[in-house]
Protein backbone atom coordinates (compact mmCIF):
# COMPACT_ATOMS: atom_id res chain seq x y z
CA UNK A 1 2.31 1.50 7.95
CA UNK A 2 1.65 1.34 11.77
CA UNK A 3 4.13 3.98 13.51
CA UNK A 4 4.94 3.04 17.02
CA UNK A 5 6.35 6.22 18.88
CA UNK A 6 6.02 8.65 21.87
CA UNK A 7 6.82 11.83 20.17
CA UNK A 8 4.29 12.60 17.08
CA UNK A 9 1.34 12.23 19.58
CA UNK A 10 -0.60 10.17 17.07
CA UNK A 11 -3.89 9.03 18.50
CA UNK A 12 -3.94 5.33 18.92
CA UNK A 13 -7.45 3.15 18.76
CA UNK A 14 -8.15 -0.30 19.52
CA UNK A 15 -11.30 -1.78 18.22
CA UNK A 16 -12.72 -4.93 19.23
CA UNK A 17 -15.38 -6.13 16.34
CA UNK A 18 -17.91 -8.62 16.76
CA UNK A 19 -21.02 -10.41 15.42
CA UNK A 20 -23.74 -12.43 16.97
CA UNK A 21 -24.26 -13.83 12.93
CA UNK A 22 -21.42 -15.87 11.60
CA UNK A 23 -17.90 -16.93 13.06
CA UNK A 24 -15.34 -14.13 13.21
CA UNK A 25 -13.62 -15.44 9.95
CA UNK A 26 -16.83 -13.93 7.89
CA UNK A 27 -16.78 -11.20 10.11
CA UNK A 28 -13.20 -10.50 8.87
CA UNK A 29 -14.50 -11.02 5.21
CA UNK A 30 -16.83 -8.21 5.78
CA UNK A 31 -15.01 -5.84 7.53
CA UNK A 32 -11.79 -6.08 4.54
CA UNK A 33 -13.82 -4.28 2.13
CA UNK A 34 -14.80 -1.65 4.57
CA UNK A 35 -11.47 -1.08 4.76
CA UNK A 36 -9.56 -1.53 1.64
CA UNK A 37 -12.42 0.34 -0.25
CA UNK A 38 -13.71 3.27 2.15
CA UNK A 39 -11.35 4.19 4.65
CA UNK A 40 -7.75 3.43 3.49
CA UNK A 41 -7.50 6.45 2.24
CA UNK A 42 -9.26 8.84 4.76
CA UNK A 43 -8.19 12.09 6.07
CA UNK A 44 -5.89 12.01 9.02
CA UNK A 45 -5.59 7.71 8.87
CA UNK A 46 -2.38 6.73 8.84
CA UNK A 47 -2.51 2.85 9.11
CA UNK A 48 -5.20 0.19 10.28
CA UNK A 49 -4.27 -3.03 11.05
CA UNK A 50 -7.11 -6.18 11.25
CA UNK A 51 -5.79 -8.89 13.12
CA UNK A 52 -8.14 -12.15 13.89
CA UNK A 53 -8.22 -13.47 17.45
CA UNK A 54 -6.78 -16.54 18.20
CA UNK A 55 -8.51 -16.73 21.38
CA UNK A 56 -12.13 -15.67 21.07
CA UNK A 57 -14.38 -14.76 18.42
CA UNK A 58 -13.17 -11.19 17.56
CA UNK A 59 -11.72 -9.51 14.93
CA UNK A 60 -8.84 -6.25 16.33
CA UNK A 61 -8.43 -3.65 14.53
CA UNK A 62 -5.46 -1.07 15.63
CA UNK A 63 -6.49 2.41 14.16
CA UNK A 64 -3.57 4.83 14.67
CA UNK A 65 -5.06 8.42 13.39
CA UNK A 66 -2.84 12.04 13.29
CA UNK A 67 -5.01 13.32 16.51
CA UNK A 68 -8.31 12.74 17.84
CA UNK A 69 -9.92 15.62 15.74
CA UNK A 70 -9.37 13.33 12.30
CA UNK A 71 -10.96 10.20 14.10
CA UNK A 72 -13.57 12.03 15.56
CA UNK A 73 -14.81 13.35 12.22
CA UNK A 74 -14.66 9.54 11.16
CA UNK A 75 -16.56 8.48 13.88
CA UNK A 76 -19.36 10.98 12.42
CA UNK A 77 -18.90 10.31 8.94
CA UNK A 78 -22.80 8.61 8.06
CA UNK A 79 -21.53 6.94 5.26
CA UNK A 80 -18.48 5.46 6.58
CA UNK A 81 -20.77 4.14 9.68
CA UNK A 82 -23.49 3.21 7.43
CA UNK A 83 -20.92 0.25 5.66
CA UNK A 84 -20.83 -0.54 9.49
CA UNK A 85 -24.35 -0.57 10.07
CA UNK A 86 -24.46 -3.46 7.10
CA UNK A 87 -22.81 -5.94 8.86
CA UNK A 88 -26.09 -7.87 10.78
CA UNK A 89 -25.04 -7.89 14.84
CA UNK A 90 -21.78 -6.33 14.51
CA UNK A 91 -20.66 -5.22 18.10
CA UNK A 92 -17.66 -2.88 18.51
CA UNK A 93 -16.01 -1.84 21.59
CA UNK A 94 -13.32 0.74 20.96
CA UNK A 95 -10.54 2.38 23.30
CA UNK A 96 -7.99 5.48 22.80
CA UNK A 97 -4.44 5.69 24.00
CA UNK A 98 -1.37 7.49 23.00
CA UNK A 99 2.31 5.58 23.05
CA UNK A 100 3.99 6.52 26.65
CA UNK A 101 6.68 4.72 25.74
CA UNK A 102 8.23 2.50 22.90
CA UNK A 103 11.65 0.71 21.37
């Protein structure tokens, strides 16, 4: 479950995912399995959250990860980013914060 705070200084990503094959509904169908099957349960995860855009063709994802060491050994995982590299066209633009503040 997400955990929204400015005291455990959990690492915080935002992904933007997109495709230039399909609508971002089968993008969504895609990326789920990715998910539920593959990284649910990684080392240092503690909650993903997919949402669909309601105003462009996107899929979110909010990553939050125990510290930047655990998501940067995710980022270089090959076969996490090869279930990536499946999807045909998939685009993703990602960003890291931290929570400054929070209620």
């Amino acid at each position: 479950m997400a955990v929204i705070d400015n005291f455990r200084g959990i690492l915080t990503i935002f992904c933007e995912y997109k495709t230039d094959d399909g609508t971002p509904e089968e993008l969504l169908e895609k990326l789920k399995p990715i998910f539920i099957n593959h990284i649910k349960e990684y080392p240092g995860l503690i909650s993903y959250n997919l949402h669909l855009s309601l105003e462009s063709n996107s899929v979110f994802n909010y990553f939050q990860w125990k510290d930047e060491e655990t998501y940067l050994a995710f980022m270089e995982d090959d076969p996490i980013q090869d279930h990536f590299s499946k999807i045909t066209g998939l685009h993703c633009q990602s960003t890291k914060t931290k929570v400054v503040l929070a209620s």
